[in-house]
Protein backbone atom coordinates (compact mmCIF):
# COMPACT_ATOMS: atom_id res chain seq x y z
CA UNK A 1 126.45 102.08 100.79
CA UNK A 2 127.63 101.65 103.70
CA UNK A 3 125.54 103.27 107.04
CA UNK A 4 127.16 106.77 107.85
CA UNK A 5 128.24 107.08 111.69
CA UNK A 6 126.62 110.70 112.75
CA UNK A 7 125.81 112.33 115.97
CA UNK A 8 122.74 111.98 117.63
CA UNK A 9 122.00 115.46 117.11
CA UNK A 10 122.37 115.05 113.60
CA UNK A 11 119.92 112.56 113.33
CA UNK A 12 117.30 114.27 115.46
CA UNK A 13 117.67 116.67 112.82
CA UNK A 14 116.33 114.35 110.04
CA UNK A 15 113.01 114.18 111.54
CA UNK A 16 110.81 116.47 109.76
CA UNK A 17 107.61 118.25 109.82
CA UNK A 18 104.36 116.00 109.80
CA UNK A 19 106.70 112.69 109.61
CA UNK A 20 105.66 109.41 111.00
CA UNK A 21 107.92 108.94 113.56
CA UNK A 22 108.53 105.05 114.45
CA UNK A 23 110.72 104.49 117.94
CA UNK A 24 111.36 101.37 119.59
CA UNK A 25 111.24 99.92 123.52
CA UNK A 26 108.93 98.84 125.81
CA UNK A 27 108.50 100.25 129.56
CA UNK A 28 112.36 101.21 130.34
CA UNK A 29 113.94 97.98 128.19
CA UNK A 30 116.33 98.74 124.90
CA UNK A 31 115.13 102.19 124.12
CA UNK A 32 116.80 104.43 121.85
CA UNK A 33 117.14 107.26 125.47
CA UNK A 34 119.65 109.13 123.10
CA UNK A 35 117.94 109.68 119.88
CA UNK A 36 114.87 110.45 121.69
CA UNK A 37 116.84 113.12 124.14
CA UNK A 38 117.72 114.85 120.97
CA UNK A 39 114.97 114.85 119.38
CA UNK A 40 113.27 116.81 122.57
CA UNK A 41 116.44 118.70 122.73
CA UNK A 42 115.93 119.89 119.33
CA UNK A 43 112.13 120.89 119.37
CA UNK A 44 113.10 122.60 122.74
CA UNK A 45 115.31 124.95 120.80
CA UNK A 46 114.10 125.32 117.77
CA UNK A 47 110.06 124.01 117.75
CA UNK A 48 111.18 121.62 115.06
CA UNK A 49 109.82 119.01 113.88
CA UNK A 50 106.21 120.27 113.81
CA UNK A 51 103.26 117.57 114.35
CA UNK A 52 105.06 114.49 113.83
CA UNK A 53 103.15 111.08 113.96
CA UNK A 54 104.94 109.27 116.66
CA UNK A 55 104.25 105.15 116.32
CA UNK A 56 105.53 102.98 119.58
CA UNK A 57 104.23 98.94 119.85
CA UNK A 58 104.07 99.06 123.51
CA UNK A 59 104.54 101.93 125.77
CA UNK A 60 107.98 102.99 126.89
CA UNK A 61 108.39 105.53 129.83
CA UNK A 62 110.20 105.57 133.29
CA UNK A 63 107.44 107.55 135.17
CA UNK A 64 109.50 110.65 134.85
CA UNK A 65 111.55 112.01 132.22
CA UNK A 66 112.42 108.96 130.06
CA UNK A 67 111.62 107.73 127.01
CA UNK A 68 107.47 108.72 125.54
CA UNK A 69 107.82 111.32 128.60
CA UNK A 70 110.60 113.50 127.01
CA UNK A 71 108.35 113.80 123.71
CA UNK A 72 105.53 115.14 125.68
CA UNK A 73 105.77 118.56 124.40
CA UNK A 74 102.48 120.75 122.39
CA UNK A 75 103.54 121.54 118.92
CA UNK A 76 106.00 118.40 118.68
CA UNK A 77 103.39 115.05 118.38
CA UNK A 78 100.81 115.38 115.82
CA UNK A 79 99.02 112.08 116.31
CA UNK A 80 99.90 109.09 118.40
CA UNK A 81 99.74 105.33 117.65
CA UNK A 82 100.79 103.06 120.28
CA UNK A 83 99.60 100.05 122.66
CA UNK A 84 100.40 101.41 126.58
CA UNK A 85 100.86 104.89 128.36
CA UNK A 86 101.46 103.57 131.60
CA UNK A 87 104.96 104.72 132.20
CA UNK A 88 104.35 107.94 130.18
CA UNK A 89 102.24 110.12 132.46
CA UNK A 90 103.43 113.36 130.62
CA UNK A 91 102.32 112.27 127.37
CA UNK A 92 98.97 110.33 128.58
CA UNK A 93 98.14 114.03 130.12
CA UNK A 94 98.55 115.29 126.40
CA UNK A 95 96.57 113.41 125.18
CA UNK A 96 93.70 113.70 128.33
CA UNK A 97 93.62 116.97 127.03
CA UNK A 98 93.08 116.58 123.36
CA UNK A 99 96.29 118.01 122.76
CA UNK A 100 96.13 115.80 119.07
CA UNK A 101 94.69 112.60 118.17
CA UNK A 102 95.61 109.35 120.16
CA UNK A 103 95.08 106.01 118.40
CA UNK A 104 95.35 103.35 121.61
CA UNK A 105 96.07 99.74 119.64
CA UNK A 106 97.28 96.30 121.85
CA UNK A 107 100.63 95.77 121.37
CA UNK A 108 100.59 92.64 119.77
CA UNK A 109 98.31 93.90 116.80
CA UNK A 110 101.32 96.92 116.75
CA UNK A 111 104.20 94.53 116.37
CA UNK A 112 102.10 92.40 113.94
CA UNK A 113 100.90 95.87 111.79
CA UNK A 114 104.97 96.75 111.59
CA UNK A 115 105.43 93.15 110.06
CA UNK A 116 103.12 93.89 107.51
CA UNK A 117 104.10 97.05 106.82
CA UNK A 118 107.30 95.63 106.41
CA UNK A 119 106.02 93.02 103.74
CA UNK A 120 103.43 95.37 102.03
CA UNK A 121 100.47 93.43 103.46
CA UNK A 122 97.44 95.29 103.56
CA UNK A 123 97.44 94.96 107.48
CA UNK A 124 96.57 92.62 110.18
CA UNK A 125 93.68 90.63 109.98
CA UNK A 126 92.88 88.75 113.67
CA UNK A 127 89.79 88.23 115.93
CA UNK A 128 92.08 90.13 118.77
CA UNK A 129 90.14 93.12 120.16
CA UNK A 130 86.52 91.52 118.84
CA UNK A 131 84.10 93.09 121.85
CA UNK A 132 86.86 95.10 123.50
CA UNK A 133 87.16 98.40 123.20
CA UNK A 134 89.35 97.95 119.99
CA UNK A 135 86.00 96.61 118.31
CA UNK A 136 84.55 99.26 115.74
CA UNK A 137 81.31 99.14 117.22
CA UNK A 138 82.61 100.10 120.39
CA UNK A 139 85.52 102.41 120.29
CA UNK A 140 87.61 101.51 117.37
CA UNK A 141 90.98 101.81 119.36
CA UNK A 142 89.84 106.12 119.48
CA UNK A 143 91.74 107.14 122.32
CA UNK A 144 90.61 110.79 122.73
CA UNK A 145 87.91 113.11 121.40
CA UNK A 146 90.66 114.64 118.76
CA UNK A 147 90.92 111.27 117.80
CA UNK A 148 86.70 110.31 117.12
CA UNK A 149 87.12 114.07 115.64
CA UNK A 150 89.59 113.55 113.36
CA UNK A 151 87.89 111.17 110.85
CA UNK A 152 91.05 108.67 110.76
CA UNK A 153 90.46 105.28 111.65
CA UNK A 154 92.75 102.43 112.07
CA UNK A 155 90.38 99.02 112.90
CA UNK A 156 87.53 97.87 110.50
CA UNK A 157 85.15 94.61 110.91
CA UNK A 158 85.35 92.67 108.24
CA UNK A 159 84.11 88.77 108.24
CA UNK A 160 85.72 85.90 106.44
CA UNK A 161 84.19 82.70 105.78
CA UNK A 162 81.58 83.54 108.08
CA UNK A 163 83.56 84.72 110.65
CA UNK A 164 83.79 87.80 112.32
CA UNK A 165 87.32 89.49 112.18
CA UNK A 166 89.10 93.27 112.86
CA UNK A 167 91.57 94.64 109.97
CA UNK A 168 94.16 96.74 111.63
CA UNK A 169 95.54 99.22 108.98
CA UNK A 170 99.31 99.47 108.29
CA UNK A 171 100.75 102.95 108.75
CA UNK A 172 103.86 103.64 106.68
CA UNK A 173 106.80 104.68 108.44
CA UNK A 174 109.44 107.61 107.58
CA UNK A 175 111.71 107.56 110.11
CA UNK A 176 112.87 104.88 112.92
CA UNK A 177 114.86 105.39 115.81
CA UNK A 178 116.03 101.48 116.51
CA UNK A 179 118.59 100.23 119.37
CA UNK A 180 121.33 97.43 119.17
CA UNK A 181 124.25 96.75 120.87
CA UNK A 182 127.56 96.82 118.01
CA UNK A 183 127.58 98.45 114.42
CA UNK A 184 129.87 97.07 112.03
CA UNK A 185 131.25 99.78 109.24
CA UNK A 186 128.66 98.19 106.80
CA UNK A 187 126.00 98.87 109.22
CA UNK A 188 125.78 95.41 110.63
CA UNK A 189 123.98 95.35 114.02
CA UNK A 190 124.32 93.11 116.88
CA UNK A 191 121.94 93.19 120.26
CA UNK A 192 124.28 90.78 122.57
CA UNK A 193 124.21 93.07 125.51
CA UNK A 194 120.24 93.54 125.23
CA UNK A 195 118.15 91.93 127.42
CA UNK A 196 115.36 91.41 124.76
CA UNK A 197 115.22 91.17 121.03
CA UNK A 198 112.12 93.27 120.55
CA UNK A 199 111.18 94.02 116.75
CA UNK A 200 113.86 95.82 115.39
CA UNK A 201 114.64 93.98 112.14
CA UNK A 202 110.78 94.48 111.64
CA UNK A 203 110.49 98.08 112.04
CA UNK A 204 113.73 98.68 110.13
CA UNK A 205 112.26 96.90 107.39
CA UNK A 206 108.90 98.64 107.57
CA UNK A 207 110.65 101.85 107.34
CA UNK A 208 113.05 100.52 104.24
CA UNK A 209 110.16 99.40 102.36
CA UNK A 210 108.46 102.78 102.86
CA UNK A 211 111.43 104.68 101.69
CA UNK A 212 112.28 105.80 105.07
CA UNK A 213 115.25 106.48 107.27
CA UNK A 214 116.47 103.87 108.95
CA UNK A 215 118.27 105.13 112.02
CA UNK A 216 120.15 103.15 114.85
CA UNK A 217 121.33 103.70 118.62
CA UNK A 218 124.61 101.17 119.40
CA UNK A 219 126.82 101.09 122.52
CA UNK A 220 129.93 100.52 119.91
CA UNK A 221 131.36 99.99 116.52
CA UNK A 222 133.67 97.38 115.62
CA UNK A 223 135.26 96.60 112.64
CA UNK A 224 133.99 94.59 109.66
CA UNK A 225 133.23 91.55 109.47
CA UNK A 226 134.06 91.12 113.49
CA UNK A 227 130.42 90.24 113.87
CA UNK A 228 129.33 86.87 114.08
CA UNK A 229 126.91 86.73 111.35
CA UNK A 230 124.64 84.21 113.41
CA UNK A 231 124.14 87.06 115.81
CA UNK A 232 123.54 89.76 113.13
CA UNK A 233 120.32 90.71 113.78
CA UNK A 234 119.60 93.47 111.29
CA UNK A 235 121.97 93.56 107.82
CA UNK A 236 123.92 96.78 107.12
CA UNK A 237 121.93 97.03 103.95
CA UNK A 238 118.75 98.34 106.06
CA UNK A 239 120.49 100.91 107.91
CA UNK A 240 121.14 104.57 106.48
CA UNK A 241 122.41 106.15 110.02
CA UNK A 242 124.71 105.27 113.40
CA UNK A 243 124.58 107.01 116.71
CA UNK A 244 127.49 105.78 118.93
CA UNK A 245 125.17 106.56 121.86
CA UNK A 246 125.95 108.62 125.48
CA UNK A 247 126.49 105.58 127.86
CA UNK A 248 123.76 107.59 130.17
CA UNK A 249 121.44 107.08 127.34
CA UNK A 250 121.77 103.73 126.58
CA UNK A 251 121.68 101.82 129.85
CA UNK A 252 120.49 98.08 129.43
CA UNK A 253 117.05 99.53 131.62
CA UNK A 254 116.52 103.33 131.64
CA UNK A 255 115.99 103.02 135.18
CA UNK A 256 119.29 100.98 136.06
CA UNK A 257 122.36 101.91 136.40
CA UNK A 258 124.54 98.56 136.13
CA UNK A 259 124.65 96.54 132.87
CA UNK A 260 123.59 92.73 133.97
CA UNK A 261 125.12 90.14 132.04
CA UNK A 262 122.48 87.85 133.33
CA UNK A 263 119.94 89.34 131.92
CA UNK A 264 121.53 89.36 128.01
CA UNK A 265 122.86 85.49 128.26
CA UNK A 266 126.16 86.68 128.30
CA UNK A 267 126.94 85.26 132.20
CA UNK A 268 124.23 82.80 134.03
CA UNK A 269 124.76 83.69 137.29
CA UNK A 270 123.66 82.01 140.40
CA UNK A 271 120.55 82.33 141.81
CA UNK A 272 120.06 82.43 145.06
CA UNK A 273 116.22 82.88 145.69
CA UNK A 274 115.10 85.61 147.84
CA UNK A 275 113.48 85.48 151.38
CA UNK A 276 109.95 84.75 150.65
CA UNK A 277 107.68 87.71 150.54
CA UNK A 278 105.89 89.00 153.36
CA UNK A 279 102.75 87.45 154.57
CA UNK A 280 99.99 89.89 153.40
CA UNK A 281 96.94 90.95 150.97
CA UNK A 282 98.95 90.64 147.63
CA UNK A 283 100.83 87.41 148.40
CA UNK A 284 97.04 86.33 149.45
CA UNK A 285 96.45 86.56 145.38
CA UNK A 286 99.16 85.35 144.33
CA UNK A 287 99.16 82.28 146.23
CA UNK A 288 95.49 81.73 145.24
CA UNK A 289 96.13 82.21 141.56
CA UNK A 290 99.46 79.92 141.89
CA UNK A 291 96.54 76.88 142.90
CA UNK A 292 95.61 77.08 138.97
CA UNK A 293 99.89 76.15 138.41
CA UNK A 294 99.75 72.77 136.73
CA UNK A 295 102.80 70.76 135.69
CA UNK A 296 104.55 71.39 132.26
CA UNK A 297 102.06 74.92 132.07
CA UNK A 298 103.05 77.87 129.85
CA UNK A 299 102.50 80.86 131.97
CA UNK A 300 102.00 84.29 131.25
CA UNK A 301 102.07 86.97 134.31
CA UNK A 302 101.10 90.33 134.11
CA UNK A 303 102.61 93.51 135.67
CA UNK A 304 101.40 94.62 139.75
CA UNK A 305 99.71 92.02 141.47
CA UNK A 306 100.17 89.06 138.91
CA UNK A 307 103.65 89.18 139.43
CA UNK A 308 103.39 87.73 143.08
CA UNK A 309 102.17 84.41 141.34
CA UNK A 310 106.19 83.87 139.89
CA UNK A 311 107.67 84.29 143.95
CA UNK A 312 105.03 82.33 145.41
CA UNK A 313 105.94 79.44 142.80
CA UNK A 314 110.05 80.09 143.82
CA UNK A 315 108.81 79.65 147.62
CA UNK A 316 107.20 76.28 147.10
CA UNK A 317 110.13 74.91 144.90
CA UNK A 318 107.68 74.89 141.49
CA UNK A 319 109.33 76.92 139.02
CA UNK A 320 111.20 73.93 137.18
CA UNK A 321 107.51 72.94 136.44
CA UNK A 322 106.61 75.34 134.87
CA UNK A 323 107.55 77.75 131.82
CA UNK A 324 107.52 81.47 132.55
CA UNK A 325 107.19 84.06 129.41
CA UNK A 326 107.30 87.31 128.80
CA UNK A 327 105.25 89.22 126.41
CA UNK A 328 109.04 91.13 125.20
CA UNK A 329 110.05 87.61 123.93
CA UNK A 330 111.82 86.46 127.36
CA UNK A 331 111.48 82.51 128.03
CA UNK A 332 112.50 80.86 131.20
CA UNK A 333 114.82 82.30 133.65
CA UNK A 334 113.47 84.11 136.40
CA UNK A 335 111.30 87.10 135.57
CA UNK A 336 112.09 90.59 136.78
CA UNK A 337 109.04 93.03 137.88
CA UNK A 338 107.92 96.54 138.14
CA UNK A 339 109.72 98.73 135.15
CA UNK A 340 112.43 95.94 134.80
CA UNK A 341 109.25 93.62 133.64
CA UNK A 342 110.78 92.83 130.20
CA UNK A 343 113.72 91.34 131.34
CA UNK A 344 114.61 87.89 133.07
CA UNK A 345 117.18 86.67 135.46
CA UNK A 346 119.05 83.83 133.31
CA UNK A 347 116.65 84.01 130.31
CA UNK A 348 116.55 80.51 128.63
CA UNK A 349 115.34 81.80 125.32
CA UNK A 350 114.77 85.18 123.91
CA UNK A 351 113.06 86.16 120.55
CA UNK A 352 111.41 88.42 118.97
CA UNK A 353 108.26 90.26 120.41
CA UNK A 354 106.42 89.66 117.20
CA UNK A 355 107.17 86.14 117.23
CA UNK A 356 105.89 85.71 120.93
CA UNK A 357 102.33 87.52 120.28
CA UNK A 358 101.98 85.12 116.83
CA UNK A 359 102.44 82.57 119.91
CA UNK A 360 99.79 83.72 122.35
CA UNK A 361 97.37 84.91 119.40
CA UNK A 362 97.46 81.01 118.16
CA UNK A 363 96.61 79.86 122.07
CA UNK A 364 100.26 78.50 123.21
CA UNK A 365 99.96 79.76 126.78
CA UNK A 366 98.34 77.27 129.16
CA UNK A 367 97.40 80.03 131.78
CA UNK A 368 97.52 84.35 131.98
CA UNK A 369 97.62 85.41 135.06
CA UNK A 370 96.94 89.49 134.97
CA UNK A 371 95.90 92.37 136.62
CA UNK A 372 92.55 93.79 137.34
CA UNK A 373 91.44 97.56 137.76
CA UNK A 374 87.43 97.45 136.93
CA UNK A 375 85.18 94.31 136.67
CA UNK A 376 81.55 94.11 136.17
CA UNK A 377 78.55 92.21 136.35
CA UNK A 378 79.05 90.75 132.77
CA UNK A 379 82.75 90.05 133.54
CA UNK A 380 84.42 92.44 131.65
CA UNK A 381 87.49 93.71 133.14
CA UNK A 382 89.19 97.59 132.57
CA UNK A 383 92.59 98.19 132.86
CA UNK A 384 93.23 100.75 129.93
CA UNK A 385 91.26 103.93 131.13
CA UNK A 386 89.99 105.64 134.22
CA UNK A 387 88.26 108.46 134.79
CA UNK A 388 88.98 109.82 130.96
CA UNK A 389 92.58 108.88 131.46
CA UNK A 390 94.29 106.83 128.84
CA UNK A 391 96.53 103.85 129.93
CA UNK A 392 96.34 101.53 127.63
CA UNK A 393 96.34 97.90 127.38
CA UNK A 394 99.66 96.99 126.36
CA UNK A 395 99.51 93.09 125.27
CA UNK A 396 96.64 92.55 127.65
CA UNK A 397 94.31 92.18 125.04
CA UNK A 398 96.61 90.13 122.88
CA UNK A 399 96.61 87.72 125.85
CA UNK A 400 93.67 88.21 127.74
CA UNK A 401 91.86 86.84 124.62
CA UNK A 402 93.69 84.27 123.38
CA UNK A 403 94.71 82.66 126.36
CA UNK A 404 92.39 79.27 127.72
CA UNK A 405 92.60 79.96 131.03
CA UNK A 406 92.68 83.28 132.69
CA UNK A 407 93.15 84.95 136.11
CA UNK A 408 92.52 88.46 136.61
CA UNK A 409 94.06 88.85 140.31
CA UNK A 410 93.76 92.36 142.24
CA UNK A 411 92.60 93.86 145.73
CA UNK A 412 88.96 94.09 146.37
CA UNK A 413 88.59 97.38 146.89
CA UNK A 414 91.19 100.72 145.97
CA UNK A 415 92.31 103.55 148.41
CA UNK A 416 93.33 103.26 151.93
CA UNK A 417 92.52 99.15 152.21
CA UNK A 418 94.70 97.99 155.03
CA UNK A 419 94.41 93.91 156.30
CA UNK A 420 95.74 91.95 158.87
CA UNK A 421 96.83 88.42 157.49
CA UNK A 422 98.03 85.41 159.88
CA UNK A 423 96.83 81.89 161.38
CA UNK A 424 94.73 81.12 158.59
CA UNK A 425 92.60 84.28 158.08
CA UNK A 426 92.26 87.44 156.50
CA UNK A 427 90.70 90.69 158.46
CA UNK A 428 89.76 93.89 156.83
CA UNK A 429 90.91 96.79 159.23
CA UNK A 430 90.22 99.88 156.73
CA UNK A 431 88.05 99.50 153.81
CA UNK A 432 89.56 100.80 150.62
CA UNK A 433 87.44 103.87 149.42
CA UNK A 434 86.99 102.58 145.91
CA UNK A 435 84.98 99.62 144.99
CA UNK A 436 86.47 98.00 141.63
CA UNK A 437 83.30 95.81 141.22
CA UNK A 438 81.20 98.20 138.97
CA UNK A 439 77.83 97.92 137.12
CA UNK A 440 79.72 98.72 133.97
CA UNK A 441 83.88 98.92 133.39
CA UNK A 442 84.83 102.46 132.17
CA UNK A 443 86.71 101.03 128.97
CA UNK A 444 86.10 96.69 127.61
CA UNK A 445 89.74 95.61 127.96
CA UNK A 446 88.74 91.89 128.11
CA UNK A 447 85.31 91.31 127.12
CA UNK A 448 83.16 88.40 129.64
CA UNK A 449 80.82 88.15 127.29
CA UNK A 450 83.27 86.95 123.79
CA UNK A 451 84.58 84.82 126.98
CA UNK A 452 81.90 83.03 127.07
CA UNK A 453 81.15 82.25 123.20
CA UNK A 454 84.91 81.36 123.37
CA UNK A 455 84.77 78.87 126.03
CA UNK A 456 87.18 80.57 128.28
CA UNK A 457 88.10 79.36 131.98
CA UNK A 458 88.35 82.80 133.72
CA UNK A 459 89.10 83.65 137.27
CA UNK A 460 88.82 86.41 138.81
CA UNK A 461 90.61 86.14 142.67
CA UNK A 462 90.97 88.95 145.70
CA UNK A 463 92.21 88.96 149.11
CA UNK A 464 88.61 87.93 150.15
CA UNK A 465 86.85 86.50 147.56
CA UNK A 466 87.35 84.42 144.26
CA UNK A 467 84.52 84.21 141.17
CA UNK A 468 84.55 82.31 137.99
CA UNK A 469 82.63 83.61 134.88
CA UNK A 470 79.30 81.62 133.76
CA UNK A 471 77.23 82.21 130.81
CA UNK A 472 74.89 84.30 133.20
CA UNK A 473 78.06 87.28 134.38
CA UNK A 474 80.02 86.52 137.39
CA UNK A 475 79.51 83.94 140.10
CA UNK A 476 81.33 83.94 143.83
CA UNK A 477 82.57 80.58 144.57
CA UNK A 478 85.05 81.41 147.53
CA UNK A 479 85.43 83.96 150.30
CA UNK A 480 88.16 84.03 152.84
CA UNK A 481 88.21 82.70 156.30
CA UNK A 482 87.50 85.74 158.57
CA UNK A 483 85.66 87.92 155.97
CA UNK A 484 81.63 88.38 156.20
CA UNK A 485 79.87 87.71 153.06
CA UNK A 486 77.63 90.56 153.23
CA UNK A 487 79.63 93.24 154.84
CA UNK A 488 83.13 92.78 153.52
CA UNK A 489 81.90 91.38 150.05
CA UNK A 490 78.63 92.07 149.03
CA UNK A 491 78.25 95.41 150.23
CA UNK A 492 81.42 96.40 148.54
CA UNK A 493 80.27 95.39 145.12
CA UNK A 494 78.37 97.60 143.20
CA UNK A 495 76.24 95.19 142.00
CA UNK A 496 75.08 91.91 143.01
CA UNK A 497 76.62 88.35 141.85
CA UNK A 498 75.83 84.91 141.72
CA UNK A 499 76.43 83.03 144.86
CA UNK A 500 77.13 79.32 143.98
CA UNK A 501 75.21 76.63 146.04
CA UNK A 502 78.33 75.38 146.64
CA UNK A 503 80.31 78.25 148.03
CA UNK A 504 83.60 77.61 149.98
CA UNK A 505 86.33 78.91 152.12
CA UNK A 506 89.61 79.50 150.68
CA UNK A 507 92.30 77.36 151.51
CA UNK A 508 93.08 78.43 154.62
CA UNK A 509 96.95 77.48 153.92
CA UNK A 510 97.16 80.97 152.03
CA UNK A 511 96.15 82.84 155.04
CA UNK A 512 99.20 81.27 157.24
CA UNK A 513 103.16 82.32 157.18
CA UNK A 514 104.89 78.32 156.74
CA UNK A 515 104.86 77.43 152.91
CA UNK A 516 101.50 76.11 151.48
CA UNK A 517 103.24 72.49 150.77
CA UNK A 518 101.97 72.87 146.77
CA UNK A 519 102.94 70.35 144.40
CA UNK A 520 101.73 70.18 140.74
């Protein structure tokens, strides 16, 4: 039968009491803004539905009232599956205060467990999250005490062929709240004004084959058989509902205004590259980290920091060498940063998200460049949870692990740091009131020590100093020019490294304003 066109109202009202819940997005890109508006909406009014299960692969939020945000309400979430809470401070505070059980999963392992759940396979079997906190025998992806209290679980260690692996266990899905661009009057659904592809043929799927609701977001309908069956990305014959969305809730980025053809593939516009960023502490990183850049390299950058490594490479003429991706399925083109990180300036490719983590999982990046919160002695970095506040990793695990070579770039210290940068120096003029070099992380995002076994090539670069990880924990191999090794490094750890025999000054070309001159 053919999908029936309602209002978004309407299909808020389908959700019912103690229903898993499955919504797509990631950050601010192709989330279904309207169907989760009325879904607050409704509980506002009413209090219905009542202790839902709300499943997300990634996190989606704006930092204010957008997307996981607007579903932060007591009495409405009854559990909580997802991979980041970055963007949803509201909902992270809900679950800081044990307001119902919070399952914390990477990302990748979400859009793989959908795909399962989609083919009735008894979950995802993958060494992602071995030693991490997603590890059983460490926290078991438990995000909260109403989560270790509740008795669920949803990661077991099981070994094959000798082999130590984690089982990630499906979760059936009820209801999904899906985006796309154009609905046909049989329910066919196009995404050619998206800027990603995300999993949305996956989670429909997942939802079909667990006699669920499968409900969609468009900008438009259009008659049938007016769709270009090539770009058909979900068949009619998986969708039960239409919302013909509010055009302020279903913006190409929640927290843009202007639709970008750019960023779809519909238009390549020009490019005209931007002045190069100012000379200071977090072009410092990235300009280190760009030094690993090697011809014909798969890269991976993270959000923050990491990001600085994709300008740098613009400023010295290198990104035709290399191949940018993005964890949303983005290849090529020029990628965007802060909330607009899933999208790309004249994407080259774009697929699925579950098809770019089967990627990273099998080791097709040449080099991750990421972000770095806590690190300690053993190399084990945090970025997930601080001070009993959930995060999340997001696909940091997914490609933390997988990935030969890692970076993990990030300021030396946190809170107040101020530098001066120039003629081939760094200074420190206020000390940041945090040290991030801890005996112990909070929370194993990226274990040093499955590194190791691994073989991994890891990094881990400041404004002031840059360590690689040996079998014995972490080892400085580089300070800056104009930084004392025991007052401005040493004494700011909180423990005490390795110091190579060899240990050298940093290319004092990152410290100056001309271009470095790189070549790969």
């Amino acid at each position: 039968m053919p999908a029936q066109v309602i209002s978004a109202d309407q299909a808020a009202a389908l959700v019912q009491d103690g229903q898993t819940l499955g919504v797509q997005g990631i950050i601010c890109t192709s989330v279904a803004e309207d169907l989760i508006q009325a879904l607050a909406a409704r509980h506002r009014q009413t209090g219905r539905p009542d202790g839902i299960t709300l499943f997300c692969e990634s996190g989606i939020g704006d930092n204010a009232d957008g997307g996981l945000n607007a579903l932060a309400r007591p009495g409405l979430i009854g559990a909580l599956h997802c991979g980041h809470l970055g963007t949803a401070p509201k909902m992270a505070q809900l679950v800081a205060e044990n307001r119902f059980p919070a399952f914390i999963v990477p990302q990748g392992v979400n859009a793989q467990l959908v795909r399962a759940q989609a083919g009735g396979k008894p979950g995802v079997v993958t060494s992602v999250g071995l030693g991490t906190y997603a590890d059983p025998r460490v926290e078991g992806c438990l995000g909260n005490q109403a989560a270790r209290d509740s008795g669920h679980t949803v990661v077991e260690l099981t070994v094959l062929d000798g082999q130590e692996y984690l089982r990630y266990r499906p979760r059936p899905i009820d209801v999904c709240f899906i985006r796309a661009t154009s609905a046909d009057q049989a329910g066919n659904l196009s995404i050619e004004r998206e800027s990603i592809r995300f999993d949305q043929l996956e989670m429909a799927t997942a939802t079909r084959n667990s006699g669920g609701l499968v409900i969609a977001q468009v900008e438009r309908l259009v008659q049938r058989g007016s769709l270009d069956p090539h770009r058909v990305v979900i068949p009619g014959l998986l969708v039960d509902y239409v919302v013909v969305a509010d055009p302020a809730h279903h913006r190409q980025c929640l927290v843009d205004q202007a639709y970008h053809p750019e960023w779809s593939g519909e238009a390549r516009l020009p490019w005209s590259e931007a002045d190069p960023a100012p000379l200071d502490e977090r072009k410092v990183c990235g300009r280190r980290a760009a030094l690993l850049l090697r011809s014909g390299q798969h890269v991976n950058l993270g959000i923050g920091i990491a990001e600085s490594v994709s300008a740098v490479a613009a400023e010295e003429g290198l990104s035709d060498d290399i191949a940018m991706s993005v964890e949303a399925g983005i290849y090529g083109g020029v990628p965007l940063g802060g909330l607009r990180i899933c999208s790309a300036h004249n994407p080259e490719c774009i697929i699925s998200q579950v098809a770019t983590f089967d990627l990273y999982d099998g080791g097709g990046i040449d080099l991750a460049v990421l972000g770095a919160a806590e690190i300690d002695r053993f190399g084990n970095v945090n970025v997930s949870r601080f001070s009993g506040r959930v995060v999340g990793p997001g696909g940091f695990v997914n490609i933390s692990q997988s990935t030969p070579k890692v970076a993990f770039v990030g300021l030396f210290t946190a809170g107040g740091n101020q530098y001066q940068v120039g003629q081939g120096q760094i200074q420190i003029l206020r000390e940041g009131r945090h040290p991030k070099f801890k005996p112990a992380v909070e929370q194993i995002t990226f274990s040093g020590r499955r590194a190791v076994e691994t073989g991994q090539e890891v990094w881990y670069i400041t404004e002031r100093a840059v360590f690689r990880l040996t079998a014995d924990g972490v080892e400085l191999v580089e300070i800056a020019p104009g930084v004392d090794l025991t007052d401005d490094v040493l004494a700011q750890m909180e423990f005490t490294p390795q110091i190579s025999d060899d240990l050298k000054l940093m290319d004092h070309r990152i410290f100056s304003q001309a271009a470095m001159g790189l070549t790969l």
